[in-house]
Structures are given as structure tokens and as C-alpha cells.
PDB file of N, CA and C in Angstrom:
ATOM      1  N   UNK A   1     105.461  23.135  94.430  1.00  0.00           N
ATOM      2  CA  UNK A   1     104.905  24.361  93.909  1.00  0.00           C
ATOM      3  C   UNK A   1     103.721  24.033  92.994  1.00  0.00           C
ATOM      4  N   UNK A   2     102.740  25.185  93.029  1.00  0.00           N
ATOM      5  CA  UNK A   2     101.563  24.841  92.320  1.00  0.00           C
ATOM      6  C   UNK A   2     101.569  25.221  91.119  1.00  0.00           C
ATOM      7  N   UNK A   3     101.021  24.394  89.734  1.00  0.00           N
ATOM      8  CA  UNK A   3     101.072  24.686  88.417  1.00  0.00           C
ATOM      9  C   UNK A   3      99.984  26.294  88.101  1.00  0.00           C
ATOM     10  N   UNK A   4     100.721  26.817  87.439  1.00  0.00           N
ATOM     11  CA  UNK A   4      99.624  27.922  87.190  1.00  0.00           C
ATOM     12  C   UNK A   4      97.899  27.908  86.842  1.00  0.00           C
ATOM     13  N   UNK A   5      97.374  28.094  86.699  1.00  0.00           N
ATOM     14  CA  UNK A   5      96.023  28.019  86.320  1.00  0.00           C
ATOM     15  C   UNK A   5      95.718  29.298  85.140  1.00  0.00           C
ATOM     16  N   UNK A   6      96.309  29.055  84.081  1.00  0.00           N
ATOM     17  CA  UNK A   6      96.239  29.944  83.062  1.00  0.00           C
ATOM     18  C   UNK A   6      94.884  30.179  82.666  1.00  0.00           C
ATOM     19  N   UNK A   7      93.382  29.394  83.171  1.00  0.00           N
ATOM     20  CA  UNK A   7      91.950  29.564  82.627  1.00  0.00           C
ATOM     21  C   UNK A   7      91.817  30.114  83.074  1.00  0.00           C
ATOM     22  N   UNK A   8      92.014  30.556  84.828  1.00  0.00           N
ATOM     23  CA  UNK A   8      91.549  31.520  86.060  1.00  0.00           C
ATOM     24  C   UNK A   8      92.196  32.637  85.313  1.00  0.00           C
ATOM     25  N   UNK A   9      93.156  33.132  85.120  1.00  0.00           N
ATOM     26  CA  UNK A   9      93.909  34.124  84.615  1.00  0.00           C
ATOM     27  C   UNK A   9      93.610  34.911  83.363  1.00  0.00           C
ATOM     28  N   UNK A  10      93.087  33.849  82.615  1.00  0.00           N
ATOM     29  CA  UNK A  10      92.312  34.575  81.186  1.00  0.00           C
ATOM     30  C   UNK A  10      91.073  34.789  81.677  1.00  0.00           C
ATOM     31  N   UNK A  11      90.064  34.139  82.034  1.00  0.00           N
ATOM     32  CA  UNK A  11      88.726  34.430  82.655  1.00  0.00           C
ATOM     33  C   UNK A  11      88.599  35.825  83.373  1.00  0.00           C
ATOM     34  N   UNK A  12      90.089  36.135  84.095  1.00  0.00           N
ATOM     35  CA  UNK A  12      89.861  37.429  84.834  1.00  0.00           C
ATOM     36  C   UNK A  12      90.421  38.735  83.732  1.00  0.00           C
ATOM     37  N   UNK A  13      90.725  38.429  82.930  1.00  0.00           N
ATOM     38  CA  UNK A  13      91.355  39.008  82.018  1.00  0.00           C
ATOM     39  C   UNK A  13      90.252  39.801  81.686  1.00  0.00           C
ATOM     40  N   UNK A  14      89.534  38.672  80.605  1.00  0.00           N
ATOM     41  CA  UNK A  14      88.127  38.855  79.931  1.00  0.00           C
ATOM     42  C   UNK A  14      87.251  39.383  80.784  1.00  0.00           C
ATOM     43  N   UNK A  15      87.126  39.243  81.839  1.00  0.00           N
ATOM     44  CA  UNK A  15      85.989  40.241  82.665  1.00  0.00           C
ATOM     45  C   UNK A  15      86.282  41.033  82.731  1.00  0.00           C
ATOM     46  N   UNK A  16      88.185  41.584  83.249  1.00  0.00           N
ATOM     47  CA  UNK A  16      88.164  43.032  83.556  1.00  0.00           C
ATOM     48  C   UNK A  16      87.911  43.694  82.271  1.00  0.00           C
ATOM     49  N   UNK A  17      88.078  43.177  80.952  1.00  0.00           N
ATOM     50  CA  UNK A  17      87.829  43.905  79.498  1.00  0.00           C
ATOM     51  C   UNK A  17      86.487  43.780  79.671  1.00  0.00           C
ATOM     52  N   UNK A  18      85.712  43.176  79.303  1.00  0.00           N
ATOM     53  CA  UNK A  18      84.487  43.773  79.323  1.00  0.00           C
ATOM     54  C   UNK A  18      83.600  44.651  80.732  1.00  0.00           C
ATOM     55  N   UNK A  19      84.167  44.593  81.519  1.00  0.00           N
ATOM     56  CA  UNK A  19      83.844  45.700  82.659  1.00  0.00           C
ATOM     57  C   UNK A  19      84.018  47.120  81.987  1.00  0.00           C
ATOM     58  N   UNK A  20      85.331  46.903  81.714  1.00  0.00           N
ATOM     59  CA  UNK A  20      85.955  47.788  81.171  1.00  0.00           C
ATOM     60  C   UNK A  20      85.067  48.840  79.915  1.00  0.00           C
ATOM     61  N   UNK A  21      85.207  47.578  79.244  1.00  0.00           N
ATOM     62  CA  UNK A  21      84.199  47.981  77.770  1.00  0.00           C
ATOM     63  C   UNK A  21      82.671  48.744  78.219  1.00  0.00           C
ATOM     64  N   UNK A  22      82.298  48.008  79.085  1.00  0.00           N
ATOM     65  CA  UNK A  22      80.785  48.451  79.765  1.00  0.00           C
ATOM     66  C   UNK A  22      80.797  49.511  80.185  1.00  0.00           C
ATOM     67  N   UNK A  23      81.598  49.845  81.016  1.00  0.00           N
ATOM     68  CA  UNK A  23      81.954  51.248  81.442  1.00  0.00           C
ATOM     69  C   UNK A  23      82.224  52.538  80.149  1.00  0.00           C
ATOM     70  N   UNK A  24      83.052  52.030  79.803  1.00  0.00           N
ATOM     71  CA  UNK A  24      83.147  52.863  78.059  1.00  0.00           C
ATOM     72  C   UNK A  24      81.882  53.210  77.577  1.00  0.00           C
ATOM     73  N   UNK A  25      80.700  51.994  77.586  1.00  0.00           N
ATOM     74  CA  UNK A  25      79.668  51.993  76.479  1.00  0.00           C
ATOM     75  C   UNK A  25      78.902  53.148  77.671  1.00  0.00           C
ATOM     76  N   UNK A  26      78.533  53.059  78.861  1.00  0.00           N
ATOM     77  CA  UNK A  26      77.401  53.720  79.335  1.00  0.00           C
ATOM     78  C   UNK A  26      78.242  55.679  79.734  1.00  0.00           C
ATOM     79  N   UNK A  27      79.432  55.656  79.472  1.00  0.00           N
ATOM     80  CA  UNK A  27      79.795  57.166  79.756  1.00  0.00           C
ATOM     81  C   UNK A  27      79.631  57.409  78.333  1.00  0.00           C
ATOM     82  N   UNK A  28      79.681  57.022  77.386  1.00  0.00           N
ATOM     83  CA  UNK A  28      79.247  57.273  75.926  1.00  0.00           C
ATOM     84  C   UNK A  28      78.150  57.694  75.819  1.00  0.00           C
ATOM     85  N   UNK A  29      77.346  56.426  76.056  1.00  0.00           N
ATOM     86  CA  UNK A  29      75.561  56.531  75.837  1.00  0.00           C
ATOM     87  C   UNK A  29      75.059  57.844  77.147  1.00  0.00           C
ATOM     88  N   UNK A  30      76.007  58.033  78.046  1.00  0.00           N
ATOM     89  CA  UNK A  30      75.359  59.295  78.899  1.00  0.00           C
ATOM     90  C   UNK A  30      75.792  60.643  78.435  1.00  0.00           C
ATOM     91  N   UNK A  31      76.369  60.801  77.650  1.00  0.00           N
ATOM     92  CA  UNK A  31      77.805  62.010  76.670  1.00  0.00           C
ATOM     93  C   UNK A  31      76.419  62.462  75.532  1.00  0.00           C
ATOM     94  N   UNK A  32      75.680  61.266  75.455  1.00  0.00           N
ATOM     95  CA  UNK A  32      74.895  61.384  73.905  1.00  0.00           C
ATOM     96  C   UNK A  32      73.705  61.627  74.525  1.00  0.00           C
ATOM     97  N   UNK A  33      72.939  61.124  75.796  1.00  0.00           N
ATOM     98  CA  UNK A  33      71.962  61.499  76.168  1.00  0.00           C
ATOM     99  C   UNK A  33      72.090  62.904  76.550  1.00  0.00           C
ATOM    100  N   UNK A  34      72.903  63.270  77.373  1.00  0.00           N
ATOM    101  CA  UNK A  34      72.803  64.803  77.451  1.00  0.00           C
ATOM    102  C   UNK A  34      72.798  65.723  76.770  1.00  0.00           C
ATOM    103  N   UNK A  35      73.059  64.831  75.311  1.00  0.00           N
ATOM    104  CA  UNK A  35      73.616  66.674  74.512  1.00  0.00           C
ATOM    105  C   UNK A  35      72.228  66.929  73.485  1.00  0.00           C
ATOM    106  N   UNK A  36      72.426  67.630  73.087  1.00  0.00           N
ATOM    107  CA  UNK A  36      70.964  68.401  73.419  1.00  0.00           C
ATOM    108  C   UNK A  36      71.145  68.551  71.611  1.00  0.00           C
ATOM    109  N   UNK A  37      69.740  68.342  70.804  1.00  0.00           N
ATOM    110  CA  UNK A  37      69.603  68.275  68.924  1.00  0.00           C
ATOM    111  C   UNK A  37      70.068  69.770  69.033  1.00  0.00           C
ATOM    112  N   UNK A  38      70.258  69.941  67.609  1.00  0.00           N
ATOM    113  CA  UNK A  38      70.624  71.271  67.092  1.00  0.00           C
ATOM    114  C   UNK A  38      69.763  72.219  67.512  1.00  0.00           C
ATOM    115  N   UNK A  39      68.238  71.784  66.792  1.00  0.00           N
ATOM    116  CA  UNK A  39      66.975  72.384  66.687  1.00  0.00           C
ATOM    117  C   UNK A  39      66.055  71.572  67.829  1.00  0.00           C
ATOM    118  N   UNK A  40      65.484  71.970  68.922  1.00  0.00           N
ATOM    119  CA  UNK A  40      64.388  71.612  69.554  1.00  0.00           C
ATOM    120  C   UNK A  40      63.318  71.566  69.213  1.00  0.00           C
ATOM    121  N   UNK A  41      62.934  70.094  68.960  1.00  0.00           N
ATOM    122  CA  UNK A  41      61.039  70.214  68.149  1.00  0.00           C
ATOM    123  C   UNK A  41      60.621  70.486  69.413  1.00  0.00           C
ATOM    124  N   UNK A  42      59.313  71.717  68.546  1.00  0.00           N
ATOM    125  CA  UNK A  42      58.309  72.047  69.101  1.00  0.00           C
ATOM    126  C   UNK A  42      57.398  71.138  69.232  1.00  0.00           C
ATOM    127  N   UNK A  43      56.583  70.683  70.760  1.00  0.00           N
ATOM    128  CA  UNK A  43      55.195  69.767  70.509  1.00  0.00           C
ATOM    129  C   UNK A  43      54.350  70.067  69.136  1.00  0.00           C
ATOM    130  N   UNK A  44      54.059  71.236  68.708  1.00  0.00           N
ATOM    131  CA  UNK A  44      53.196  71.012  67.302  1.00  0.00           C
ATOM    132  C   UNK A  44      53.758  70.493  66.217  1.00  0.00           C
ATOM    133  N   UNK A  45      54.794  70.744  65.872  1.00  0.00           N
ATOM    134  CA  UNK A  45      55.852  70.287  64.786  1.00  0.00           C
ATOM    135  C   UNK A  45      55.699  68.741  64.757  1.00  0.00           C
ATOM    136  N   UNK A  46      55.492  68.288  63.468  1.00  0.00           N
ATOM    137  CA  UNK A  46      56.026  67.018  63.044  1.00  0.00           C
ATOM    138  C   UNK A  46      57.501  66.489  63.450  1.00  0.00           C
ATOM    139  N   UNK A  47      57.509  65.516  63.154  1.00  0.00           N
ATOM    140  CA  UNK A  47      59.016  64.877  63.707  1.00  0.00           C
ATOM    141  C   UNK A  47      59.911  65.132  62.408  1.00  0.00           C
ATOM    142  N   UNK A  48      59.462  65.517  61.218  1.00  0.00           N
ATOM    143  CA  UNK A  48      60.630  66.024  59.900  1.00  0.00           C
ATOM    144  C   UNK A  48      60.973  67.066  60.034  1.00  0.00           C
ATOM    145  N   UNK A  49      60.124  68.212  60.600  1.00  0.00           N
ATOM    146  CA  UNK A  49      60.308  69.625  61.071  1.00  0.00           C
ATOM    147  C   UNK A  49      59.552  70.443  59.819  1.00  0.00           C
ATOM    148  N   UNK A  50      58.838  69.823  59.025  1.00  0.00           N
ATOM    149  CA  UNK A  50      58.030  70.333  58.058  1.00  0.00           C
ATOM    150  C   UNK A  50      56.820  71.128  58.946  1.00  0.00           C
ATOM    151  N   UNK A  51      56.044  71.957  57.726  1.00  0.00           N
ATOM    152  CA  UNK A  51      54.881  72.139  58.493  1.00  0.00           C
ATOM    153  C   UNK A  51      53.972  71.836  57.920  1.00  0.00           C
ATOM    154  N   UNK A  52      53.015  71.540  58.753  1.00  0.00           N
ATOM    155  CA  UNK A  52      51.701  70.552  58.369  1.00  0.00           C
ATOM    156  C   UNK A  52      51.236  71.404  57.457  1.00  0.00           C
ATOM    157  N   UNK A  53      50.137  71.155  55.887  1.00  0.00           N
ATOM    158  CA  UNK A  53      49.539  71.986  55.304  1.00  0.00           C
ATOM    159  C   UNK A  53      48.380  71.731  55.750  1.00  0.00           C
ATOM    160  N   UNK A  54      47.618  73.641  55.592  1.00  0.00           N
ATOM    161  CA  UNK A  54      46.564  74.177  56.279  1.00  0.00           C
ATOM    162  C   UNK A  54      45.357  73.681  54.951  1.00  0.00           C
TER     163      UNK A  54
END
């Protein structure tokens, strides 16, 4: 009988976790891209939402 290979076994471990993890990170980062700021800047508007003085 063959001795186990406990490195093969952790190695696959650790990939399926970070597959795993990867998958987590990009349905996150797509959850956050879609959702939409409170307030929509207007193209004229500054990026603070102040308004420019005249």
C-alpha cells in the first residue's frame, strides 16, 4: 500500500481556499461596483460637491 502524500493534499487544500477566497473577493467587488453613490455628481460639480465661486 502506498504512503499518503499529505503535501499533494494540503496544496489542494490551499488552492481550493483561495479559489474560494477569489471568488468571494470579485462577487464583492461586483455588489460594490453596481451600487450606485447616494448623490450622483453632476459633470459640472466638483468632486466635494461644493460649488465653484462665481
Amino acid at each position: 500500500m502506498a504512503a499518503p502524500n499529505y503535501a499533494f493534499e494540503k496544496r489542494q487544500r490551499d488552492l481550493a481556499k483561495k479559489q474560494k477566497q477569489e471568488e468571494k473577493r470579485r462577487k464583492k467587488a461586483a455588489q460594490t461596483e453596481g451600487r450606485k453613490p447616494d448623490e450622483p455628481q453632476q459633470p459640472g460639480q466638483p468632486a466635494g460637491g461644493e460649488q465653484e465661486p462665481k
